[in-house]
N, C-alpha and C. Protein backbone atom coordinates (compact mmCIF):
# COMPACT_ATOMS: atom_id res chain seq x y z
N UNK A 1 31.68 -38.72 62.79
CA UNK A 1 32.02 -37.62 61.95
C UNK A 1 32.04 -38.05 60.49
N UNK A 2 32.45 -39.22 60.41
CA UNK A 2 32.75 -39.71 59.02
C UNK A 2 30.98 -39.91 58.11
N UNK A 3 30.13 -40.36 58.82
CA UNK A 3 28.86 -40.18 58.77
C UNK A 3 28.34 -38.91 58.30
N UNK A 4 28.45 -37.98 58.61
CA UNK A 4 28.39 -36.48 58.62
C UNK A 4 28.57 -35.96 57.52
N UNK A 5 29.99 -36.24 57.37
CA UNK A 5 30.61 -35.91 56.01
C UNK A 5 30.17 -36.72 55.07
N UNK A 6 29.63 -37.59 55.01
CA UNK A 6 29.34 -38.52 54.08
C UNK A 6 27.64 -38.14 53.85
N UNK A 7 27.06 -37.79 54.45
CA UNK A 7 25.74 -37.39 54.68
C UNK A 7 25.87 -36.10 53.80
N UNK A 8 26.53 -35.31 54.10
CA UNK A 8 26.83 -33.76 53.37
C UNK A 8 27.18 -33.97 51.66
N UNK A 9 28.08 -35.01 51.49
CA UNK A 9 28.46 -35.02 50.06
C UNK A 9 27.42 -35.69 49.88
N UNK A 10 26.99 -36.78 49.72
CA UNK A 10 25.23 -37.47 49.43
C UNK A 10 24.38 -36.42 49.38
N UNK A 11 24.34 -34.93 49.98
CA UNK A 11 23.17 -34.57 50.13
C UNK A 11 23.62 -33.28 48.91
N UNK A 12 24.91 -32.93 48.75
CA UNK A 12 25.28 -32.32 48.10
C UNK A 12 25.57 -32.60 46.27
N UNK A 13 26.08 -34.24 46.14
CA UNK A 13 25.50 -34.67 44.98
C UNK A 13 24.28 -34.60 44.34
N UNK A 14 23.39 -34.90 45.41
CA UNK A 14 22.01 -35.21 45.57
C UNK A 14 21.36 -33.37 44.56
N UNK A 15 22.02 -32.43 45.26
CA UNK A 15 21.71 -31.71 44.75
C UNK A 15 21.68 -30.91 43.73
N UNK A 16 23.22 -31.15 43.27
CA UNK A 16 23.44 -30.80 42.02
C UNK A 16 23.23 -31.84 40.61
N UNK A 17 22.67 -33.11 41.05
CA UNK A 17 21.86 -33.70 40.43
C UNK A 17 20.97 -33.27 39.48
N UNK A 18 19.67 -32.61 41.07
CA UNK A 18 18.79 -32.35 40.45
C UNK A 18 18.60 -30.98 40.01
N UNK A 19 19.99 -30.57 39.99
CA UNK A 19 20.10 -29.00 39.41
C UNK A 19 20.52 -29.40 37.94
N UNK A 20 21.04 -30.60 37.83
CA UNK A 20 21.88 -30.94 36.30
C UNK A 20 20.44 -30.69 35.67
N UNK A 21 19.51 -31.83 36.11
CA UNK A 21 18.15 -32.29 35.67
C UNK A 21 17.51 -30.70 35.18
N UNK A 22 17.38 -29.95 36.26
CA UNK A 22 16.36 -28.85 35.71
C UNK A 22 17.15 -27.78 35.11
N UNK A 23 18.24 -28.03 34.94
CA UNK A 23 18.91 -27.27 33.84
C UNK A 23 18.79 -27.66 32.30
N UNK A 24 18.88 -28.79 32.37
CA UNK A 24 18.33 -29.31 31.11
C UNK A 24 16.79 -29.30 30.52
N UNK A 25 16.27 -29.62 31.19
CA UNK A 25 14.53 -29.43 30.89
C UNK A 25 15.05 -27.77 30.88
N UNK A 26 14.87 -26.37 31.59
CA UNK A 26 14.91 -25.39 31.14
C UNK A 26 15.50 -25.18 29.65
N UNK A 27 16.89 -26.16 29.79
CA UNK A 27 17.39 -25.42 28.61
C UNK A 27 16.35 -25.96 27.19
N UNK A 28 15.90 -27.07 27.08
CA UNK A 28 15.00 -27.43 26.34
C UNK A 28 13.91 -26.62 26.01
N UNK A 29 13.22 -26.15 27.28
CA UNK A 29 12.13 -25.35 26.47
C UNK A 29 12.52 -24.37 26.10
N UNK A 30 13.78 -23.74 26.49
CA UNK A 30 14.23 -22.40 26.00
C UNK A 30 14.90 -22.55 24.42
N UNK A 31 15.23 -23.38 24.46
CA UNK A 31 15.58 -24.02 23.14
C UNK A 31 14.23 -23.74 21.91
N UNK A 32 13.00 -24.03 22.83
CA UNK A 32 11.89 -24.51 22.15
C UNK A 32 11.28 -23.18 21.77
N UNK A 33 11.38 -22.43 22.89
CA UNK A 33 11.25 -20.73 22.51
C UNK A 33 11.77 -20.32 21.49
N UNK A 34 13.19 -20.28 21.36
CA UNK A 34 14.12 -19.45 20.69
C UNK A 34 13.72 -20.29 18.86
N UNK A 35 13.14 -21.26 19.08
CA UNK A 35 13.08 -22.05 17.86
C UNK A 35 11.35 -21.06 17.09
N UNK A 36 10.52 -20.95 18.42
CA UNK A 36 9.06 -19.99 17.87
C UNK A 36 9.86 -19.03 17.60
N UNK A 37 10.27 -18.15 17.90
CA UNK A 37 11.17 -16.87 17.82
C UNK A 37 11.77 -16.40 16.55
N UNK A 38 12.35 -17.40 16.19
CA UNK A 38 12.84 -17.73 14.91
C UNK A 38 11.64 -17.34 14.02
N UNK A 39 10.68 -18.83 13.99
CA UNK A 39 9.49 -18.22 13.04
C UNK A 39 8.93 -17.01 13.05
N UNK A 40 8.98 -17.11 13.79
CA UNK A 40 8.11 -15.75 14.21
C UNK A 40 8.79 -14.46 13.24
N UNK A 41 9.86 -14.48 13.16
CA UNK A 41 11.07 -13.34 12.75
C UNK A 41 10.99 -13.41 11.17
N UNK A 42 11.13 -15.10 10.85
CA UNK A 42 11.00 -15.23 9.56
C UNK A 42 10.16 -14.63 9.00
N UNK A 43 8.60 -15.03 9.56
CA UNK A 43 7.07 -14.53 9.06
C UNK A 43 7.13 -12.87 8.98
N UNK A 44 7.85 -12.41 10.13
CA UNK A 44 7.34 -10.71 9.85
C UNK A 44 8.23 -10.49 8.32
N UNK A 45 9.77 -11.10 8.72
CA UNK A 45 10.63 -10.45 7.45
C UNK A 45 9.81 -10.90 6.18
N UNK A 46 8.88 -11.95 5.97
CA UNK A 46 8.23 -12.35 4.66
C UNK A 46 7.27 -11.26 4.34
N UNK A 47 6.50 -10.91 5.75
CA UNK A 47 5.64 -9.63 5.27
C UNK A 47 6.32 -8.08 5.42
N UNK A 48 7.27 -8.08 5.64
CA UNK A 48 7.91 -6.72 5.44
C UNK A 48 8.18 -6.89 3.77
N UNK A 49 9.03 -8.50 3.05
CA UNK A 49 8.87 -8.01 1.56
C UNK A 49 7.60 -7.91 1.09
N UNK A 50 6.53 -8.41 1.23
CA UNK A 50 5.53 -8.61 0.75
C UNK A 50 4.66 -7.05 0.45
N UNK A 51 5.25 -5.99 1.50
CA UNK A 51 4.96 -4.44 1.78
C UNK A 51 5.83 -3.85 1.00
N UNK A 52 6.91 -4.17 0.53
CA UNK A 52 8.00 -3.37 0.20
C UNK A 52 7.85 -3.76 -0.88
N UNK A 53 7.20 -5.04 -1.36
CA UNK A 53 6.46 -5.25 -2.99
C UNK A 53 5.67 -4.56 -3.19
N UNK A 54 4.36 -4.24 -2.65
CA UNK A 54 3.14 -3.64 -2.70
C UNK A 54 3.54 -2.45 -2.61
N UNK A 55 4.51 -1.70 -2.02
CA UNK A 55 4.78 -0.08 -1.93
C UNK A 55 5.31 0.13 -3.35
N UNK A 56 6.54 -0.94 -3.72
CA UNK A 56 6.97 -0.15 -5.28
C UNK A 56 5.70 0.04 -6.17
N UNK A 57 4.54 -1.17 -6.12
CA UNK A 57 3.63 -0.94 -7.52
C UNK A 57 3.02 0.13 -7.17
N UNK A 58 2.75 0.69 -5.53
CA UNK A 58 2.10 1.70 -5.53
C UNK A 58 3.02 2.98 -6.19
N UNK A 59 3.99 3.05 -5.94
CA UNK A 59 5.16 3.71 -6.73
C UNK A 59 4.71 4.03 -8.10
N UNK A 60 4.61 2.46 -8.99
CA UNK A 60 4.90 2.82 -10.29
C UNK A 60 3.63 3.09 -10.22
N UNK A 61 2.19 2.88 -9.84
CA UNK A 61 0.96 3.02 -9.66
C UNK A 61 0.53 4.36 -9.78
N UNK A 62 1.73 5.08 -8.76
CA UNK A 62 0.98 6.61 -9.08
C UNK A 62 1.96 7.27 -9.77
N UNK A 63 3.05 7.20 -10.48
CA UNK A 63 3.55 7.34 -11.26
C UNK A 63 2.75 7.56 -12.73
N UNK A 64 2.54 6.62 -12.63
CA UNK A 64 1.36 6.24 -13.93
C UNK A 64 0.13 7.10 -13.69
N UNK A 65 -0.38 7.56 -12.65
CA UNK A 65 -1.98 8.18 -12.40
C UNK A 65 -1.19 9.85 -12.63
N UNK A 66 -0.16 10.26 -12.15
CA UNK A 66 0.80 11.22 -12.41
C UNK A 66 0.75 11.84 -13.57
N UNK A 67 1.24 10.75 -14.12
CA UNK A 67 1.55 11.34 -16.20
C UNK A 67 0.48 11.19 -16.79
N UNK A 68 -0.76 10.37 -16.15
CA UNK A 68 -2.21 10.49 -17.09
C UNK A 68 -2.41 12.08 -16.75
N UNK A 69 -2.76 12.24 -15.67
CA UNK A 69 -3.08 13.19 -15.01
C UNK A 69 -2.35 14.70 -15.53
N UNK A 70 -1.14 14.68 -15.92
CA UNK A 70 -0.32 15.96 -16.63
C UNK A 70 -0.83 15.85 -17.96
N UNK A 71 -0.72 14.77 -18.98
CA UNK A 71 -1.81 14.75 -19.75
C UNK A 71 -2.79 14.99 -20.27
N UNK A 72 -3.51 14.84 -18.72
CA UNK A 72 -4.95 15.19 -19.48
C UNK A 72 -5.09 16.81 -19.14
N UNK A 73 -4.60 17.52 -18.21
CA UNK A 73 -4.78 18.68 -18.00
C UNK A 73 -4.35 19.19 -19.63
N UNK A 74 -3.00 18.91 -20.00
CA UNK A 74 -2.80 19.15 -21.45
C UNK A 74 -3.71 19.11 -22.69
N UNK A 75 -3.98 17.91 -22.91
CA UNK A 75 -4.75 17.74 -23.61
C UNK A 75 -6.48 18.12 -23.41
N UNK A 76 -6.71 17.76 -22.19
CA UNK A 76 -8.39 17.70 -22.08
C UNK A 76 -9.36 18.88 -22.71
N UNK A 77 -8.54 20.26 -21.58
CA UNK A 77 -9.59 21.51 -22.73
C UNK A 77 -9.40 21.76 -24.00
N UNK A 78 -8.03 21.17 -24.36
CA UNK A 78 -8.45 21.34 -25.55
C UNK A 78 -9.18 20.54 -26.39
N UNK A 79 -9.75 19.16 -26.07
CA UNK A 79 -10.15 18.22 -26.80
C UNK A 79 -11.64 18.60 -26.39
N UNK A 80 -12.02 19.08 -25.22
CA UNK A 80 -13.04 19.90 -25.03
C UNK A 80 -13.58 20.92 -25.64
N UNK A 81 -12.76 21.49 -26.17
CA UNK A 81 -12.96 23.72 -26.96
C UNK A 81 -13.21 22.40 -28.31
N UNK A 82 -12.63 21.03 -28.71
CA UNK A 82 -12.78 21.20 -29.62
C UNK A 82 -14.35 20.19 -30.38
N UNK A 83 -14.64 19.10 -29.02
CA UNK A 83 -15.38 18.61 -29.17
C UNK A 83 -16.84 19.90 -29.38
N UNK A 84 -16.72 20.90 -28.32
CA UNK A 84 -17.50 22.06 -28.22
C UNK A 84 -17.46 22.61 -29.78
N UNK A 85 -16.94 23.20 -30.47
CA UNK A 85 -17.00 23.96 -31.47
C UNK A 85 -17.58 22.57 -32.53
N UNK A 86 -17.51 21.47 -32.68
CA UNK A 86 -18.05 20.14 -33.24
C UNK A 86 -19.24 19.75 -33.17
N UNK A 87 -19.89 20.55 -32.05
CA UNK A 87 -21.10 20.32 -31.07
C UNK A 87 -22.05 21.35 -32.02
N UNK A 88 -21.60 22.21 -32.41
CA UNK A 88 -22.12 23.19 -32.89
C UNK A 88 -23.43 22.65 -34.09
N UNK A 89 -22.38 22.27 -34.71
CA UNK A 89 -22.98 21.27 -36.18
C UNK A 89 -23.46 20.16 -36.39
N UNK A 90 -23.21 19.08 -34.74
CA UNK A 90 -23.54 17.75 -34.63
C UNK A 90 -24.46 17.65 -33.62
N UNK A 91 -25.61 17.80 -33.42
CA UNK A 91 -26.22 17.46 -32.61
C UNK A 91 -26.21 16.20 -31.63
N UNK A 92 -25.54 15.01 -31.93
CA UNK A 92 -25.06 13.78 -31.64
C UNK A 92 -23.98 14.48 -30.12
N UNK A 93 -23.41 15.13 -31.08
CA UNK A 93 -21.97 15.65 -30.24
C UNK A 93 -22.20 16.20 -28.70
N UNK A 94 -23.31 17.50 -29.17
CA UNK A 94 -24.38 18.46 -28.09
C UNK A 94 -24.70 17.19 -27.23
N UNK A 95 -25.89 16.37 -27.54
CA UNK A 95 -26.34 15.56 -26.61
C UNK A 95 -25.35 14.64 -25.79
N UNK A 96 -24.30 14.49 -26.56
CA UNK A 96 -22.88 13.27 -25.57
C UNK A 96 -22.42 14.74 -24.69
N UNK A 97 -22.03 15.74 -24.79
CA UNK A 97 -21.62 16.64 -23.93
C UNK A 97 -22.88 16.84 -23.00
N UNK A 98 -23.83 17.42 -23.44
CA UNK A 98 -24.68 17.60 -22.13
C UNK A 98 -25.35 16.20 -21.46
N UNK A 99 -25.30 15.04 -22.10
CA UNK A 99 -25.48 13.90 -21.04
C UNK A 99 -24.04 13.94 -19.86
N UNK A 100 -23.03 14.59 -20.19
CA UNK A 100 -22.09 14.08 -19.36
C UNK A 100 -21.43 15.79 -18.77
N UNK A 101 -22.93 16.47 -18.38
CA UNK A 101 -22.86 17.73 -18.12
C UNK A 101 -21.92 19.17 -18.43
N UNK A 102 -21.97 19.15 -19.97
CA UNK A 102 -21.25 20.35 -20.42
C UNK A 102 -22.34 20.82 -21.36
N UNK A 103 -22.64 22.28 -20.96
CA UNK A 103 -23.72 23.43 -21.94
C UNK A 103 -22.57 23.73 -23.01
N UNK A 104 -23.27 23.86 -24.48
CA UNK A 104 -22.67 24.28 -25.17
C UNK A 104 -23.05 25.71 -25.46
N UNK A 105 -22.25 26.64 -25.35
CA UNK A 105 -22.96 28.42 -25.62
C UNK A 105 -21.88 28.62 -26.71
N UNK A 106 -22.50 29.35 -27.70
CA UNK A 106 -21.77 29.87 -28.99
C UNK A 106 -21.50 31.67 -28.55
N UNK A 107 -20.40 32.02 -28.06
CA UNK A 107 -20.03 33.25 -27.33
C UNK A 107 -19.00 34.00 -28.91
N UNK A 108 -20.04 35.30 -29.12
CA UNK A 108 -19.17 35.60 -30.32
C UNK A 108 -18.47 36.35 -29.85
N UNK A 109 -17.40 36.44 -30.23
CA UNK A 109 -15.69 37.49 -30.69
C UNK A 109 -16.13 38.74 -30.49
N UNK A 110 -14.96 39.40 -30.45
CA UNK A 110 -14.38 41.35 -31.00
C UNK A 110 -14.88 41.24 -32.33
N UNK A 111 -14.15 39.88 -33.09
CA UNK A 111 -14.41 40.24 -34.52
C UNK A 111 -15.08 39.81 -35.28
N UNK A 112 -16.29 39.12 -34.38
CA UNK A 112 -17.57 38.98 -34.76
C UNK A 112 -17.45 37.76 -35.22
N UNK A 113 -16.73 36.97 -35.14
CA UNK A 113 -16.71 35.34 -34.98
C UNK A 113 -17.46 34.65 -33.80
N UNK A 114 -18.11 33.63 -34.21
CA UNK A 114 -18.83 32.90 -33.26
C UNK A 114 -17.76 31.58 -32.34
N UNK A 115 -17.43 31.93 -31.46
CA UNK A 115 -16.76 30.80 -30.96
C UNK A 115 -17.51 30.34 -29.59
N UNK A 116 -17.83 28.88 -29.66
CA UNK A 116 -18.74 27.72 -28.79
C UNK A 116 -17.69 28.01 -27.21
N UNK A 117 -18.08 27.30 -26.37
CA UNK A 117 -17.46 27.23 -25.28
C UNK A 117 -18.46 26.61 -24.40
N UNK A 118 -18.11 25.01 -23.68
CA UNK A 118 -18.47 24.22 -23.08
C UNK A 118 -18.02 24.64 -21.83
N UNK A 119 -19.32 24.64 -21.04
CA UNK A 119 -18.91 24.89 -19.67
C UNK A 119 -19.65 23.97 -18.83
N UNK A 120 -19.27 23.32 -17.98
CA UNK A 120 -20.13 22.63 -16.75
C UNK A 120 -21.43 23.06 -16.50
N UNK A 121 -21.97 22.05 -16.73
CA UNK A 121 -23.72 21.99 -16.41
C UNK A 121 -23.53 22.96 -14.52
N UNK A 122 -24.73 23.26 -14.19
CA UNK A 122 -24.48 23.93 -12.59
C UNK A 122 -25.24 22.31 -12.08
């Protein structure tokens, strides 16, 4: 009997031995995981700022295309009516407008004033 029992704890050391053993190797590579994991986490959070950089300039980017853009609606026909009525007398002027497709037509008034008006080539 004493054999027996002695056979059982030997076989029972024996086993939690090699349970110590592959607990450790597991915990190692899991170790080794959690260590990629890490990088891995780091790298996205580097390209999440790297997006959240690139989104503000797009921000101030169209910000800026924004206020040209209110601008020029402001300003443009009129720098147009006025390049047009300039066109009249400068032939220089005529040819830079119709290279960059605007007819110049001299459309007279009620009160018999001649006023130019640039309109898009068809």
């Amino acid at each position: 009997m004493k054999s027996v029992t002695f056979l059982l704890s030997t076989a029972a050391s024996g086993l939690c031995l090699i349970l110590g053993i592959w607990l450790f190797v597991v915990s190692g590579s899991n170790q080794s995981l959690q260590n990629q994991l890490q990088q891995l986490q780091q790298e996205m959070q580097n390209q999440q700022q790297l997006v959240q950089g690139k989104q503000q300039q797009y921000q101030v980017q169209q910000g800026q295309i924004s206020e040209g853009n209110a601008i020029s609606q402001q300003v443009g026909p009129a720098l147009l009516r006025d390049m047009a009525t300039v066109s009249v007398k400068n032939e220089k002027m005529k040819n830079l407008l119709s290279k960059h497709g605007y007819n110049v037509e001299v459309k007279p008034t009620e009160d018999g004033a001649a006023t130019p008006a640039a309109t898009p080539a068809p």
